[in-house]
Every structure is written in C-alpha cells, then in structure tokens.
PDB file of N, CA and C in Angstrom:
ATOM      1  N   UNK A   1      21.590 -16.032 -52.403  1.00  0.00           N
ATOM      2  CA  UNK A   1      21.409 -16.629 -51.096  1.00  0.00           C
ATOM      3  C   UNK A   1      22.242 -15.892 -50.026  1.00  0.00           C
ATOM      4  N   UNK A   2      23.263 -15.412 -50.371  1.00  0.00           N
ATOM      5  CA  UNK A   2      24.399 -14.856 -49.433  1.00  0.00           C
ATOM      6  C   UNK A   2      23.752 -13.280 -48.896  1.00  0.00           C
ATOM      7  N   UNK A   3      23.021 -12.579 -50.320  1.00  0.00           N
ATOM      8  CA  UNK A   3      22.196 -11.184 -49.743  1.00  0.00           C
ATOM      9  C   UNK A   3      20.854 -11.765 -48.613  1.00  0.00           C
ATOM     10  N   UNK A   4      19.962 -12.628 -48.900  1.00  0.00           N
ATOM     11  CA  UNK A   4      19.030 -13.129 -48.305  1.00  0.00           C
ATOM     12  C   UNK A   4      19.950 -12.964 -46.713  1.00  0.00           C
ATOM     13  N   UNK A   5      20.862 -14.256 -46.187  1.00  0.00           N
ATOM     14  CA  UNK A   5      21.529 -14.089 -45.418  1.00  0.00           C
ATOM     15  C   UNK A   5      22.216 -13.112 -44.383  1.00  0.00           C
ATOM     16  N   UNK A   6      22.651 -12.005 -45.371  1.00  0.00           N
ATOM     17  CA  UNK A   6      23.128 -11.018 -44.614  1.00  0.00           C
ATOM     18  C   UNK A   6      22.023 -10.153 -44.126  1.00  0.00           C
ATOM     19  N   UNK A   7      21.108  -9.718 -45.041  1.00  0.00           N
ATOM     20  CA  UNK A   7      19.700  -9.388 -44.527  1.00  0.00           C
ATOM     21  C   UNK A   7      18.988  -9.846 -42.969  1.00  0.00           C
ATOM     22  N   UNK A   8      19.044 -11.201 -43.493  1.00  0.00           N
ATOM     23  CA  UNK A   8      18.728 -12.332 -41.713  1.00  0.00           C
ATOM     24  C   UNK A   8      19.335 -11.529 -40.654  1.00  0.00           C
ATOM     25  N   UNK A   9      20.751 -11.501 -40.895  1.00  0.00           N
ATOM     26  CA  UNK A   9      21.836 -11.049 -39.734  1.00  0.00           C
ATOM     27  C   UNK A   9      21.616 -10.138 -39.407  1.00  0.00           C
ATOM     28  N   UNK A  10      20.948  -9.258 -40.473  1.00  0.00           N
ATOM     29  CA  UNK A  10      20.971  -7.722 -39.969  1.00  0.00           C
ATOM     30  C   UNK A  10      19.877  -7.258 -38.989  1.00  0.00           C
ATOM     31  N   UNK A  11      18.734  -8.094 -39.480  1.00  0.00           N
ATOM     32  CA  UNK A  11      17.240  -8.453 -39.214  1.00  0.00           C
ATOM     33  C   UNK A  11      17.890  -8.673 -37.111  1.00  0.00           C
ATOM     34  N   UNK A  12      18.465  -9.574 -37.063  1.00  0.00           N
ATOM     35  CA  UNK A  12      18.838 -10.513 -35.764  1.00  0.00           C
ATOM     36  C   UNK A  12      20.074  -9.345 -34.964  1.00  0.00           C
ATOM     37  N   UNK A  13      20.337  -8.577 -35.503  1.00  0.00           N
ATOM     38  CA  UNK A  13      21.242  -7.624 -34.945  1.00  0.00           C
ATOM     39  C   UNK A  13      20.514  -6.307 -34.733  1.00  0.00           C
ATOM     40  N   UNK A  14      19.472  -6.061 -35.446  1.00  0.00           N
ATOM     41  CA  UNK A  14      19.045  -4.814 -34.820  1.00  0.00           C
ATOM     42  C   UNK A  14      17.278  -5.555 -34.038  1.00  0.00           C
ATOM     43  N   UNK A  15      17.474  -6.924 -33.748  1.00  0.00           N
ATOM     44  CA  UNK A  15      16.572  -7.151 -32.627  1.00  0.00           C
ATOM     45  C   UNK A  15      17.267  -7.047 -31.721  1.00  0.00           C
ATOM     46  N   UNK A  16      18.651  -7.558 -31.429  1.00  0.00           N
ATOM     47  CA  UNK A  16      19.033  -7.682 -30.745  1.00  0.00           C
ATOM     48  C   UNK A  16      19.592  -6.289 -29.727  1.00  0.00           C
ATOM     49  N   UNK A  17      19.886  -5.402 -30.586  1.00  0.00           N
ATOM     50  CA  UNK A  17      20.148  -4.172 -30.490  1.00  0.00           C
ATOM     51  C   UNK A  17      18.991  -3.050 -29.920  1.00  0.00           C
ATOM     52  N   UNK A  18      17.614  -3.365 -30.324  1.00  0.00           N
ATOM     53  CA  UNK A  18      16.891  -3.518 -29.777  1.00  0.00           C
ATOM     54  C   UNK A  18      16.600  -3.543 -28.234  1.00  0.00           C
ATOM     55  N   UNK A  19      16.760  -5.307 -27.870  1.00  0.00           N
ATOM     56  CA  UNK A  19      16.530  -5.257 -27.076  1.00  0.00           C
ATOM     57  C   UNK A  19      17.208  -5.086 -25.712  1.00  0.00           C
ATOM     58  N   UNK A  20      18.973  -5.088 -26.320  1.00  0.00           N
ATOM     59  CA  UNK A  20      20.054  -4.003 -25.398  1.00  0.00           C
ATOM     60  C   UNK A  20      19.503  -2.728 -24.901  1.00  0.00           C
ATOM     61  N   UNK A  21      18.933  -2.188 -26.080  1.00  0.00           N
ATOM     62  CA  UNK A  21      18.825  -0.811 -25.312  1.00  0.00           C
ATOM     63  C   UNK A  21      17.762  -0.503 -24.550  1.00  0.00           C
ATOM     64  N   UNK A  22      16.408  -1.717 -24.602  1.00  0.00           N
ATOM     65  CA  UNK A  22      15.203  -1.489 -24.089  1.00  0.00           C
ATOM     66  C   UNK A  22      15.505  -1.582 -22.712  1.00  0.00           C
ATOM     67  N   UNK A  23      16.686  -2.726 -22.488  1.00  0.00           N
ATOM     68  CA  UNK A  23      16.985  -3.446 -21.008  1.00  0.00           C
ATOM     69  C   UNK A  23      17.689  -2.242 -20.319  1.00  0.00           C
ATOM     70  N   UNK A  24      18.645  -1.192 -20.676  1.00  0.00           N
ATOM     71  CA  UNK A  24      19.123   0.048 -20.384  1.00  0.00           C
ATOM     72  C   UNK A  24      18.792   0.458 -18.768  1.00  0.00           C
ATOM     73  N   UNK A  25      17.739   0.610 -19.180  1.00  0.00           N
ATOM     74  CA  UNK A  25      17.149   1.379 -18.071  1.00  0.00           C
ATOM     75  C   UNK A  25      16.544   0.407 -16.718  1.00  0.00           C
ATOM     76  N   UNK A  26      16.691  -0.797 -16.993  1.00  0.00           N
ATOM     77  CA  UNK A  26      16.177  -1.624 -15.836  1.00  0.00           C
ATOM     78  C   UNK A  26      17.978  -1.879 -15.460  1.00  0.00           C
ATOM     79  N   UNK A  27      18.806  -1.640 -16.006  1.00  0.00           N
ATOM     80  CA  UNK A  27      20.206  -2.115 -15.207  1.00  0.00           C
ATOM     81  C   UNK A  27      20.608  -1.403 -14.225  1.00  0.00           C
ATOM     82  N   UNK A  28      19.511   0.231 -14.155  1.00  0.00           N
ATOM     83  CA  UNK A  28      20.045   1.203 -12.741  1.00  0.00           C
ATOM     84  C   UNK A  28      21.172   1.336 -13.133  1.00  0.00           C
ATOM     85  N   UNK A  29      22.297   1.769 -14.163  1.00  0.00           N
ATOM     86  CA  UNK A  29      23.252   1.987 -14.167  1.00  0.00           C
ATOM     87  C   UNK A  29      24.409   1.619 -13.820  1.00  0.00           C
ATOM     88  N   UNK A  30      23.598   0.177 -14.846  1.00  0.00           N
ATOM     89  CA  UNK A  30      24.715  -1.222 -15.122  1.00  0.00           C
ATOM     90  C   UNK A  30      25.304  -1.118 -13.431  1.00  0.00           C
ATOM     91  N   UNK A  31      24.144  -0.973 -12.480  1.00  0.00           N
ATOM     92  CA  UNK A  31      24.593  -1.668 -11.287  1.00  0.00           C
ATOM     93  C   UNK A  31      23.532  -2.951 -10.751  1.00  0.00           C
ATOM     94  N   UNK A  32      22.694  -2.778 -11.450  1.00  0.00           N
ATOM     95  CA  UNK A  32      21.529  -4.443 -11.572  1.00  0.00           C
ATOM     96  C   UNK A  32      22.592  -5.494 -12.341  1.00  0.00           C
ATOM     97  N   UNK A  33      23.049  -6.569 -11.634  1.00  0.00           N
ATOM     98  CA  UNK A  33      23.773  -7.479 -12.462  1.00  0.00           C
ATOM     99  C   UNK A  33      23.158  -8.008 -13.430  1.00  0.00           C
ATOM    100  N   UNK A  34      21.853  -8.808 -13.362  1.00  0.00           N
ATOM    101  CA  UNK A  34      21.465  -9.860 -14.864  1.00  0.00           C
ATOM    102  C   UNK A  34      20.847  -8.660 -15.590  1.00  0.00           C
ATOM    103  N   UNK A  35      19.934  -7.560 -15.458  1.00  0.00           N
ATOM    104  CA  UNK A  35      19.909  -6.872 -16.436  1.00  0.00           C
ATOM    105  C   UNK A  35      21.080  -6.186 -17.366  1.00  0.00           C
ATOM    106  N   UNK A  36      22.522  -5.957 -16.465  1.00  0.00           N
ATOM    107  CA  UNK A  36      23.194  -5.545 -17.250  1.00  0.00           C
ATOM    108  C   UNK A  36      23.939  -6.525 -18.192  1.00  0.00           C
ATOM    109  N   UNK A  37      23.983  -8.268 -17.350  1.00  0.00           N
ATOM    110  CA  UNK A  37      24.586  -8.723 -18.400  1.00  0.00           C
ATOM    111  C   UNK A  37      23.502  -9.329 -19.780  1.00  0.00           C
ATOM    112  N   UNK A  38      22.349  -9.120 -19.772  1.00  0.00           N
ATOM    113  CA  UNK A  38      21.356  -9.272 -20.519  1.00  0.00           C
ATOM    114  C   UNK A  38      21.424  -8.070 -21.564  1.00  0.00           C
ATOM    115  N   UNK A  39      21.747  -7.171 -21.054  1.00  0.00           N
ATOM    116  CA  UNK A  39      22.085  -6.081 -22.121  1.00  0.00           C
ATOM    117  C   UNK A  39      23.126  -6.180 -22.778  1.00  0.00           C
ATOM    118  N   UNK A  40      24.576  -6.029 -21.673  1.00  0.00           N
ATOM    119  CA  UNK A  40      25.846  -6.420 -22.701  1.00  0.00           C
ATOM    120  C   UNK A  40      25.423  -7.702 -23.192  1.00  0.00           C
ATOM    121  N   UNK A  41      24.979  -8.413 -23.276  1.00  0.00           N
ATOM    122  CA  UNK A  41      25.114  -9.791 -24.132  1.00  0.00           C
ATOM    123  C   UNK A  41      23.977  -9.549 -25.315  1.00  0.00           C
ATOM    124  N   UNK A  42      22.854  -8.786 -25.137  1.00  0.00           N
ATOM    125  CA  UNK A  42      22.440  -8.728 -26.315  1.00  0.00           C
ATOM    126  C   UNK A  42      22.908  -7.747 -27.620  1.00  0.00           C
ATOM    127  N   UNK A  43      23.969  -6.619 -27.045  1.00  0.00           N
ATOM    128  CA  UNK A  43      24.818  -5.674 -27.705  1.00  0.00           C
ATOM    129  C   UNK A  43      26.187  -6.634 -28.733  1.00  0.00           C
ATOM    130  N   UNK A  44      26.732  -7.226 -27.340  1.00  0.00           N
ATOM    131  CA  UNK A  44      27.485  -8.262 -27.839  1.00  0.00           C
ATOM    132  C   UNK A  44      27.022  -8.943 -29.277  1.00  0.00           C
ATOM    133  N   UNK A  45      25.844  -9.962 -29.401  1.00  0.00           N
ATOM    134  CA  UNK A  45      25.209 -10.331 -30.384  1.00  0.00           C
ATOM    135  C   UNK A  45      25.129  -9.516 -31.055  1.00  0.00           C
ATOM    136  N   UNK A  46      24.253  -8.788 -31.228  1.00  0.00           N
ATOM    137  CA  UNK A  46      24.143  -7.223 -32.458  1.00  0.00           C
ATOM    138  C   UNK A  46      25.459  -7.143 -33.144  1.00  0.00           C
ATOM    139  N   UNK A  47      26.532  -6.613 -32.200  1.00  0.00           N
ATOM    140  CA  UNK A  47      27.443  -6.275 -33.159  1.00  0.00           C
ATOM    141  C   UNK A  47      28.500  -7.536 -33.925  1.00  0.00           C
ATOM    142  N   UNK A  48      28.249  -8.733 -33.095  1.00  0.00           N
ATOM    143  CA  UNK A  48      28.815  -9.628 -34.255  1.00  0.00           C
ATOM    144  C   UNK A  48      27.893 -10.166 -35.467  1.00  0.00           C
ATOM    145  N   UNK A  49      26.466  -9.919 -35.022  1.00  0.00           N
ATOM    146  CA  UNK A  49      25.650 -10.413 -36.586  1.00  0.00           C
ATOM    147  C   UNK A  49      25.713  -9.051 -37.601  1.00  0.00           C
ATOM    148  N   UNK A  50      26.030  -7.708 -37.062  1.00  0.00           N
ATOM    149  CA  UNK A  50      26.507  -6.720 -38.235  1.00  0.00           C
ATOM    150  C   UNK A  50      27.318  -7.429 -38.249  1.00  0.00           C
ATOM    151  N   UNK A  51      28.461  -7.581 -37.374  1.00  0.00           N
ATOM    152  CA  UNK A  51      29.735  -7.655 -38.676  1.00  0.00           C
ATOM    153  C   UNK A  51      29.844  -9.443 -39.548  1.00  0.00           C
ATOM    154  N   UNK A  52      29.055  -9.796 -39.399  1.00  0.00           N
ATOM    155  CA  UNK A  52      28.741 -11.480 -40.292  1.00  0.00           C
ATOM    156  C   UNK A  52      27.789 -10.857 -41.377  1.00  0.00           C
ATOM    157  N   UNK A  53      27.016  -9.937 -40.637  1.00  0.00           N
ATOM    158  CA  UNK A  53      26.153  -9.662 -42.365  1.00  0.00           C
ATOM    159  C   UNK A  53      26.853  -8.841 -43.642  1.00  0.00           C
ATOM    160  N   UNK A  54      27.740  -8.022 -42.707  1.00  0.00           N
ATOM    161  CA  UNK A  54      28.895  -7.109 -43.504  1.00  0.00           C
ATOM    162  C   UNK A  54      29.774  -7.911 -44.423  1.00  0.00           C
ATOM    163  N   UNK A  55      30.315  -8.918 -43.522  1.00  0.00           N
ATOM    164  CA  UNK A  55      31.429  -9.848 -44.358  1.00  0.00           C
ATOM    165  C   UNK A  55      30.535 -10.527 -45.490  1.00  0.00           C
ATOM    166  N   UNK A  56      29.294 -10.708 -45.182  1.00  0.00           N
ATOM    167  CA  UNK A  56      28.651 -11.364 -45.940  1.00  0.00           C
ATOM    168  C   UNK A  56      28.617 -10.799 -47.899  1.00  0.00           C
ATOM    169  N   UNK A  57      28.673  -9.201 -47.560  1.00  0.00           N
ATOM    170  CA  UNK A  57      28.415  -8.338 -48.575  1.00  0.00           C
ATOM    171  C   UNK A  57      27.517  -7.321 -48.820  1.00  0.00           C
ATOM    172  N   UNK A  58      26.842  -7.212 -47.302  1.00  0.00           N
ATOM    173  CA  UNK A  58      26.097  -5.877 -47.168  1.00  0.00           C
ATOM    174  C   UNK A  58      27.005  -4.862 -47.090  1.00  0.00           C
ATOM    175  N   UNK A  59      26.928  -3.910 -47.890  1.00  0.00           N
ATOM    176  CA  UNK A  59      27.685  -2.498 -47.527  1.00  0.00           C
ATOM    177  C   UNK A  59      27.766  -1.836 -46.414  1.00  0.00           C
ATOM    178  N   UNK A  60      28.922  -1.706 -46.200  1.00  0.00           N
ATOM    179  CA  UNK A  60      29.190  -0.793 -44.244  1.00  0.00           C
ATOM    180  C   UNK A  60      28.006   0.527 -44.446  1.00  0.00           C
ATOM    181  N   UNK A  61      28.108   0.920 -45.093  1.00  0.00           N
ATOM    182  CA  UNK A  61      26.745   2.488 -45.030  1.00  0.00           C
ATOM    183  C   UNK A  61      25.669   1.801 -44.966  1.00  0.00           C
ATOM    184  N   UNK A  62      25.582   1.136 -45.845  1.00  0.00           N
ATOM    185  CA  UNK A  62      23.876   0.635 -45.850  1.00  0.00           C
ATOM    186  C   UNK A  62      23.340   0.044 -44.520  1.00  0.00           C
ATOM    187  N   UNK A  63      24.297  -0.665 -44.516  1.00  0.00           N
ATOM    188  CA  UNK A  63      24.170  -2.315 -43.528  1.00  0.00           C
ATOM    189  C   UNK A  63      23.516  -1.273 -42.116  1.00  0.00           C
ATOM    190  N   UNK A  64      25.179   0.170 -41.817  1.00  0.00           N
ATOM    191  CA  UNK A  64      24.873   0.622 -40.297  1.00  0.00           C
ATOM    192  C   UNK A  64      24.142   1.755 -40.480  1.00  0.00           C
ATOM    193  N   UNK A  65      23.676   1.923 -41.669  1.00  0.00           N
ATOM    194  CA  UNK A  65      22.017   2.977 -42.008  1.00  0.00           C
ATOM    195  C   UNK A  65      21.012   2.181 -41.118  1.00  0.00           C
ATOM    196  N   UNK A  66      20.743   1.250 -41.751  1.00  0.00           N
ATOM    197  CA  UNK A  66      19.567   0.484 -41.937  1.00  0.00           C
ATOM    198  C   UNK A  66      19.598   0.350 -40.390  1.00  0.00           C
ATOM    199  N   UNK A  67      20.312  -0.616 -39.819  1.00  0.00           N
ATOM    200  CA  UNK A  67      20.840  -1.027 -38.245  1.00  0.00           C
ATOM    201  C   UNK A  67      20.632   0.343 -37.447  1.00  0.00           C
ATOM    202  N   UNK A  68      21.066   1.456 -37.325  1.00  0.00           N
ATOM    203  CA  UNK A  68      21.008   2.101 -36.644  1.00  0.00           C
ATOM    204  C   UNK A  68      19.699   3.044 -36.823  1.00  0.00           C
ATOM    205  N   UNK A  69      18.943   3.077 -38.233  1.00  0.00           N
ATOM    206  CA  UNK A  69      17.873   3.632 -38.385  1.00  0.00           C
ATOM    207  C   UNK A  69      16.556   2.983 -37.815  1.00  0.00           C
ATOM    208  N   UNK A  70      16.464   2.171 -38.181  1.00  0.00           N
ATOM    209  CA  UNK A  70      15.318   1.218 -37.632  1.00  0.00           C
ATOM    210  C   UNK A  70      15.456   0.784 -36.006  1.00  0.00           C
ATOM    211  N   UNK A  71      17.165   0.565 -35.752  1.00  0.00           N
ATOM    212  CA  UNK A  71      16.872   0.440 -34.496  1.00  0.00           C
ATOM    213  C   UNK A  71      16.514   1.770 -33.223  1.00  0.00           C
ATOM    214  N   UNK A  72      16.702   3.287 -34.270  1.00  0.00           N
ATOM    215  CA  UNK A  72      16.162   4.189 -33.422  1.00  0.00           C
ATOM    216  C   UNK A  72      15.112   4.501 -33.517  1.00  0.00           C
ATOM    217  N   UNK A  73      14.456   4.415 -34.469  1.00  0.00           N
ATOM    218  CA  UNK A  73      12.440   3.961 -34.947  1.00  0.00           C
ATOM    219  C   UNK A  73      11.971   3.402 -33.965  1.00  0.00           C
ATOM    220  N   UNK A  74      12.745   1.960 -33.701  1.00  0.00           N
ATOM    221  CA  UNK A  74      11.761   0.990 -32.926  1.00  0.00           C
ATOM    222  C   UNK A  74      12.084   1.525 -31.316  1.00  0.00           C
ATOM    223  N   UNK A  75      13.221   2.218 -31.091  1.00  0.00           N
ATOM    224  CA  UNK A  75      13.221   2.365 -29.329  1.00  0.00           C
ATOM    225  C   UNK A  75      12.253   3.707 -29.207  1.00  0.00           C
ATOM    226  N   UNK A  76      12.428   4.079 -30.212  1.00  0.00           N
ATOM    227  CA  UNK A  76      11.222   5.696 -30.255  1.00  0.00           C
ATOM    228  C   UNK A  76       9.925   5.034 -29.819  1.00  0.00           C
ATOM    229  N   UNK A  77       9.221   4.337 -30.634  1.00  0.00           N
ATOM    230  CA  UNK A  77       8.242   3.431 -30.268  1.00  0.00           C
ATOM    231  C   UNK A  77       7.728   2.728 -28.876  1.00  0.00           C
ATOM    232  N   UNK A  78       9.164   1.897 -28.612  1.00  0.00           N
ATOM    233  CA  UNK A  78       8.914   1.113 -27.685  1.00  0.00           C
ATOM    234  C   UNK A  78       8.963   2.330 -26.547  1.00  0.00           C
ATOM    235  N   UNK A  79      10.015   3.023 -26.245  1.00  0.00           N
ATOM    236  CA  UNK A  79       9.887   4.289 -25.358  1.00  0.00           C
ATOM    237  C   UNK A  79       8.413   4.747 -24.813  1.00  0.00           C
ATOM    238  N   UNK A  80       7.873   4.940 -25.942  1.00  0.00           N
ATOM    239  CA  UNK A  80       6.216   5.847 -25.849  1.00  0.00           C
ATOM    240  C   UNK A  80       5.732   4.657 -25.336  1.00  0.00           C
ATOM    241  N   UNK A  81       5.174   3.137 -25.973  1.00  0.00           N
ATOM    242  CA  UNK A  81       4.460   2.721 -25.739  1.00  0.00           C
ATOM    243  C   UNK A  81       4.805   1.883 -24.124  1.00  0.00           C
ATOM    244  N   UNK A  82       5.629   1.481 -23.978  1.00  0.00           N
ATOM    245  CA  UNK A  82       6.184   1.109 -22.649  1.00  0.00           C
ATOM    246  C   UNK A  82       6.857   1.554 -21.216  1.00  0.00           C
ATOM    247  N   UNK A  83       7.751   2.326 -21.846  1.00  0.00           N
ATOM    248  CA  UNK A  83       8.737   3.177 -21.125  1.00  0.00           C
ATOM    249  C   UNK A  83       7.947   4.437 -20.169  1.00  0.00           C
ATOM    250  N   UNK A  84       7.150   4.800 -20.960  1.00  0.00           N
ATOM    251  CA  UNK A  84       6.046   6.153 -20.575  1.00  0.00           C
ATOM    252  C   UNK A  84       6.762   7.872 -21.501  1.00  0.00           C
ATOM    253  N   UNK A  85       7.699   7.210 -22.463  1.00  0.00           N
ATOM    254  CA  UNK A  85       8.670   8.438 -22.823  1.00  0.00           C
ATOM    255  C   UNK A  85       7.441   9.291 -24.029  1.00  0.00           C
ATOM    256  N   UNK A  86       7.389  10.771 -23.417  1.00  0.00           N
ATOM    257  CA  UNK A  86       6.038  11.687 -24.863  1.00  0.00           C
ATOM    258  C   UNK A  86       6.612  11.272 -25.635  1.00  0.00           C
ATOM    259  N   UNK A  87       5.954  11.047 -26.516  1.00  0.00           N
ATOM    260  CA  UNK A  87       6.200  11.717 -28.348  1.00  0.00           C
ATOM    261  C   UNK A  87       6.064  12.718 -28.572  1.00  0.00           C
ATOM    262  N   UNK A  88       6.767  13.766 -29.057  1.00  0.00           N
ATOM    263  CA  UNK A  88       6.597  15.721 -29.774  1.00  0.00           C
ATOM    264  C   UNK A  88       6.739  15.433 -31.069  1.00  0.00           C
ATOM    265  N   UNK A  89       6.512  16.468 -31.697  1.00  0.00           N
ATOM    266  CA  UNK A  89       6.857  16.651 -32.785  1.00  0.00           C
ATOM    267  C   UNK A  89       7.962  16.481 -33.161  1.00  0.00           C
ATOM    268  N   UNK A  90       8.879  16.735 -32.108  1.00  0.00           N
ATOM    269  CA  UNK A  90      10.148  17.079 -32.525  1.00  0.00           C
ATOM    270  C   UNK A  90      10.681  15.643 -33.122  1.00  0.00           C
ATOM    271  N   UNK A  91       9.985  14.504 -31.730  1.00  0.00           N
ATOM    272  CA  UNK A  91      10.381  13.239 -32.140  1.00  0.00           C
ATOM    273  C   UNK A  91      10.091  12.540 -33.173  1.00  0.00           C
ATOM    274  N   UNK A  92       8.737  12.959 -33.476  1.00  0.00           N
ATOM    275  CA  UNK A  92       7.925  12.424 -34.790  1.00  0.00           C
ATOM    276  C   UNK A  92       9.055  13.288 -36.187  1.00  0.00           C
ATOM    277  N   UNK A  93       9.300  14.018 -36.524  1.00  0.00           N
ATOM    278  CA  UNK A  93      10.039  14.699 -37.358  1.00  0.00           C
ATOM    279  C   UNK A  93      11.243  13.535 -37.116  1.00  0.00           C
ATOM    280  N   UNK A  94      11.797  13.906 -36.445  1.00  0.00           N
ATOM    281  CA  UNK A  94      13.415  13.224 -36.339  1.00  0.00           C
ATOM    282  C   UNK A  94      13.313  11.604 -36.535  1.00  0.00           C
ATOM    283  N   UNK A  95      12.106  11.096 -36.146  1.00  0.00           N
ATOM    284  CA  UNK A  95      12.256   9.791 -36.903  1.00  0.00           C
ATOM    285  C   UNK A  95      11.964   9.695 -38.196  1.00  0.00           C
ATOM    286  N   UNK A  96      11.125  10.636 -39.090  1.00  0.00           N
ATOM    287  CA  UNK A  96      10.338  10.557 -40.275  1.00  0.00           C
ATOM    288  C   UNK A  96      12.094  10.867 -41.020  1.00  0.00           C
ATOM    289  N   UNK A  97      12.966  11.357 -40.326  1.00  0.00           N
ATOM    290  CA  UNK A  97      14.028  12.151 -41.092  1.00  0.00           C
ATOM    291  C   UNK A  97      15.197  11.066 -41.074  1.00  0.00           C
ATOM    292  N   UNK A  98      14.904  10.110 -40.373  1.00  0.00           N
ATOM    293  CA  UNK A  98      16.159   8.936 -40.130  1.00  0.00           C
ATOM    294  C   UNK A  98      15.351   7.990 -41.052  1.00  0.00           C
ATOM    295  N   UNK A  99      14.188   8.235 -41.265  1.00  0.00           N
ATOM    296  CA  UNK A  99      13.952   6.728 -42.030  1.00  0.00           C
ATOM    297  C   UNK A  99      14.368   7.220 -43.792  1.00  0.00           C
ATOM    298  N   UNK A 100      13.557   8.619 -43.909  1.00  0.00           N
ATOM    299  CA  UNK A 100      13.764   9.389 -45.026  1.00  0.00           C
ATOM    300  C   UNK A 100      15.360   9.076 -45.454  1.00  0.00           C
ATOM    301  N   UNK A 101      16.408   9.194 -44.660  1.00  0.00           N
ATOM    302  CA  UNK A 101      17.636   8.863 -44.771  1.00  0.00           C
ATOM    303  C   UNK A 101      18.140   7.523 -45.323  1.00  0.00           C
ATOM    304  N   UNK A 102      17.297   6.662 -44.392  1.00  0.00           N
ATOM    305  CA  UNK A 102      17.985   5.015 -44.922  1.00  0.00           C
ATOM    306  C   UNK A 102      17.167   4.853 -46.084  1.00  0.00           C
ATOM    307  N   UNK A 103      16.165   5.324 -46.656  1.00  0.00           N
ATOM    308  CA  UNK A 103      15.812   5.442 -47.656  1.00  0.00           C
ATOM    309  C   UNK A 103      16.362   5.648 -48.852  1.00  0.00           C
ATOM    310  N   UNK A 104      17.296   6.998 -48.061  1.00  0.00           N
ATOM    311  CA  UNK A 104      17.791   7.593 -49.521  1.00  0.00           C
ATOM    312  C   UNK A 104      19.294   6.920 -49.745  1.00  0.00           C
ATOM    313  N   UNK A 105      19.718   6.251 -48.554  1.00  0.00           N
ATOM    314  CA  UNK A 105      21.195   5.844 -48.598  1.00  0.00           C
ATOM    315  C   UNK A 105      21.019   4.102 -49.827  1.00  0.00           C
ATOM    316  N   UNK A 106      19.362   3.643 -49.374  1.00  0.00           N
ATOM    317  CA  UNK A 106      19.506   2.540 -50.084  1.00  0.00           C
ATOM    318  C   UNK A 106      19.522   2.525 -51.258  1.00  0.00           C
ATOM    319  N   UNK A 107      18.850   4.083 -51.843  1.00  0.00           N
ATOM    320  CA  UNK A 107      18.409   4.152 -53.138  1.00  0.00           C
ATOM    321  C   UNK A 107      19.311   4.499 -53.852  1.00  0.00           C
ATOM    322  N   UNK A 108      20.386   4.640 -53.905  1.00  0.00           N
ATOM    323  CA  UNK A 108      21.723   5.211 -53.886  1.00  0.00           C
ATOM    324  C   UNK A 108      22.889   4.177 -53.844  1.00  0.00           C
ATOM    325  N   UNK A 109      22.341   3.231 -52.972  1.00  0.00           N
ATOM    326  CA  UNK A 109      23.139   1.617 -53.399  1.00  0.00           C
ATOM    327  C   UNK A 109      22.550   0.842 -54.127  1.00  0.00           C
ATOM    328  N   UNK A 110      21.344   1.141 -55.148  1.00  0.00           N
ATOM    329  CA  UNK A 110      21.140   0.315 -55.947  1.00  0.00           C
ATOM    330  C   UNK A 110      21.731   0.645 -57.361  1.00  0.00           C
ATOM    331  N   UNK A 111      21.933  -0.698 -57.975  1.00  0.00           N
ATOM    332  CA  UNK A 111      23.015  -0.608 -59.264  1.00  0.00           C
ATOM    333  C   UNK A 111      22.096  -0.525 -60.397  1.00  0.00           C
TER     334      UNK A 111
END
C-alpha cells in the first residue's frame, strides 16, 4: 500500500510540475502576478509530493528519473501542441532517449 502511495505522489508531483512549467511563459517573467504565483505554487506542490513519495520509499534515482523524465515528455508535447514550439528530430530523439533512460534506471531497481 505504501509503494501504491508513493506512486500517487509522484503521479500528483509531476502534474503538478507540469503544470508550473506550462504557466512559465504566461508569467512574462514572473512579472504577471497570479500567473507567477500559480506557477510557484504549483512547483511548490511538486516538490513536496516528491519528497512524501520519497519518504514514502520510492528511491531518490528512480522517483527523480521518472519525475523529471515524463515531466520533460509531457512539456515536449504540450509545447508542440499548444505553445506553437516545432518538433525536429532532434527533439523527437532526445525524448525517445530520456524515456529509454527511465526505463533503464527502473529496470535496474528491480530486485
């Protein structure tokens, strides 16, 4: 129940993380007030549900693999489909190579 859990957290920290960084660019350089505190506050969140899923017993590699892999997958994504940011190759490679990674970091924490 406690892995289920930390999973959740991690799940709720890289939405949240997410959606810090999507808000980024509407803060004008954290000089828009509610977008920026909509961002720091969703960063805020992120990094205390890593560190509750961590204490929980997710491994620090895995936990900020996973967290930081997926959450650069999904802004790659959201970028193209919203933002107006191309996709290249270059980008398509470099995500195929971060996921390839948390892949290999998980396979590697199993006992």
């Amino acid at each position: 129940m406690e892995a289920i859990m930390a999973y959740l957290l991690l799940g709720l920290a890289i939405g949240a993380e997410v959606l810090g960084t999507s808000l980024l660019k509407s803060t004008d350089g954290f000089s828009r007030l509610w977008p920026t505190v909509a961002s720091l506050t969703a960063y805020a969140v992120s990094f205390f549900a890593l560190a509750i899923a961590i204490q929980k017993g997710l491994q620090v590699g895995v936990g900020y693999a996973i967290w930081s892999g997926l959450g650069t997958t999904l802004i790659v994504i959201i970028g193209a489909l919203f933002l107006s940011e191309p996709v290249t190759l270059v980008k398509v490679v470099g995500v195929a190579l971060v996921i390839a990674g948390v892949v290999v970091l998980n396979l590697g924490g199993v006992h």
